[in-house]
Protein backbone atom coordinates (compact mmCIF):
# COMPACT_ATOMS: atom_id res chain seq x y z
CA UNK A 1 228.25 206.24 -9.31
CA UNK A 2 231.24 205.24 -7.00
CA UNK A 3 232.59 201.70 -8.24
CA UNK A 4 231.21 201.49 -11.67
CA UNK A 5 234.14 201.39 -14.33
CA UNK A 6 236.58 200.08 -11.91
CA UNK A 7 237.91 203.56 -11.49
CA UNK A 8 238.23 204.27 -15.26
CA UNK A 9 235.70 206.97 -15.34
CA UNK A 10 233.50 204.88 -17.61
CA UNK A 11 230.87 201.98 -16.69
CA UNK A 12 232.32 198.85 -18.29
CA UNK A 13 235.82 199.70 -20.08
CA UNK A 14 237.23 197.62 -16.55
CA UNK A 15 235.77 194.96 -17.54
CA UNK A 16 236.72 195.31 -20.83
CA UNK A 17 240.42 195.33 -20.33
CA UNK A 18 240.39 192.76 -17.76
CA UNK A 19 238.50 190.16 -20.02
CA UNK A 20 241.30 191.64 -22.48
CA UNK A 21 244.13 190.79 -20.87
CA UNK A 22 242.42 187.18 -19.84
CA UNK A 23 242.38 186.38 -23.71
CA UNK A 24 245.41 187.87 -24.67
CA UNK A 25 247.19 185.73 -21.72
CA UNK A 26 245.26 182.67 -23.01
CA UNK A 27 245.89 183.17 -26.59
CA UNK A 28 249.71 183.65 -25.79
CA UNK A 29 250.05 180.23 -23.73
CA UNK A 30 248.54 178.38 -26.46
CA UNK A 31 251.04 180.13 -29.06
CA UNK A 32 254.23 179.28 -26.74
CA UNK A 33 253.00 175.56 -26.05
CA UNK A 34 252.31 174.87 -30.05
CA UNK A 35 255.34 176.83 -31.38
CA UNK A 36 257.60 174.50 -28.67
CA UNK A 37 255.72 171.18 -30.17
CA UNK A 38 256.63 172.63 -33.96
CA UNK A 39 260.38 172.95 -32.78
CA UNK A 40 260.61 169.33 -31.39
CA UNK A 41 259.48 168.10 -34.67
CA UNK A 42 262.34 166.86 -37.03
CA UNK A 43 261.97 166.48 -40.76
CA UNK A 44 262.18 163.06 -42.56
CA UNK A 45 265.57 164.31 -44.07
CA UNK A 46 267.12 165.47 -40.41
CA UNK A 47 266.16 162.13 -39.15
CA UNK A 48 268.05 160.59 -41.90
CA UNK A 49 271.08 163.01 -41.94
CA UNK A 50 271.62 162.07 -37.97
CA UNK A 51 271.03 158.06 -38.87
CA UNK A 52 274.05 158.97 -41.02
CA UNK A 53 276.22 160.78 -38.68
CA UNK A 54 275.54 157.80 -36.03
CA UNK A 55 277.07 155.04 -38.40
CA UNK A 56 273.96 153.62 -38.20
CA UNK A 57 273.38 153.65 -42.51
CA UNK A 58 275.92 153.70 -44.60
CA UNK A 59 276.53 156.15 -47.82
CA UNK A 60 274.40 154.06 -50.10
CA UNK A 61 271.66 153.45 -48.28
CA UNK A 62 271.59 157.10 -47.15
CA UNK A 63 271.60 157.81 -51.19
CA UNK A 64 268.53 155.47 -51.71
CA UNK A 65 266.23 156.94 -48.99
CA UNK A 66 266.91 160.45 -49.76
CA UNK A 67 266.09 159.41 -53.32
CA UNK A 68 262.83 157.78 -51.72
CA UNK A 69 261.95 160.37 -50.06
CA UNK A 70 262.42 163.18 -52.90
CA UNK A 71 259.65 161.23 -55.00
């Protein structure tokens, strides 16, 4: 009986929690990589807006491609 259970007092639930906590520890590195990917992305419009601020459009052009890209 000694060592079954990993001290828990029933055969398995060890296991069970450590295979757990392997998943859950998996399933939160995956979250933190793709939600740090999501955040580097910029929208058309930012892109645009920071094109603007950088002199590198002018007004009118800045006009036309927000136009463009409203539809």
């Amino acid at each position: 009986m000694m060592g079954k259970g990993f001290g828990f007092g029933i055969p398995g639930l060890g296991m069970i929690l450590i295979w757990g906590l392997i998943i859950g520890v998996v399933i939160w590195v995956i979250r933190a990589v793709t939600a740090r990917r999501s955040a580097d992305r910029k929208s058309a419009r930012e892109i645009l807006d920071e094109r603007y601020a950088r002199g590198e459009i002018d007004r009118d052009e800045l006009q036309q491609k927000r136009r463009d890209l409203s539809g």
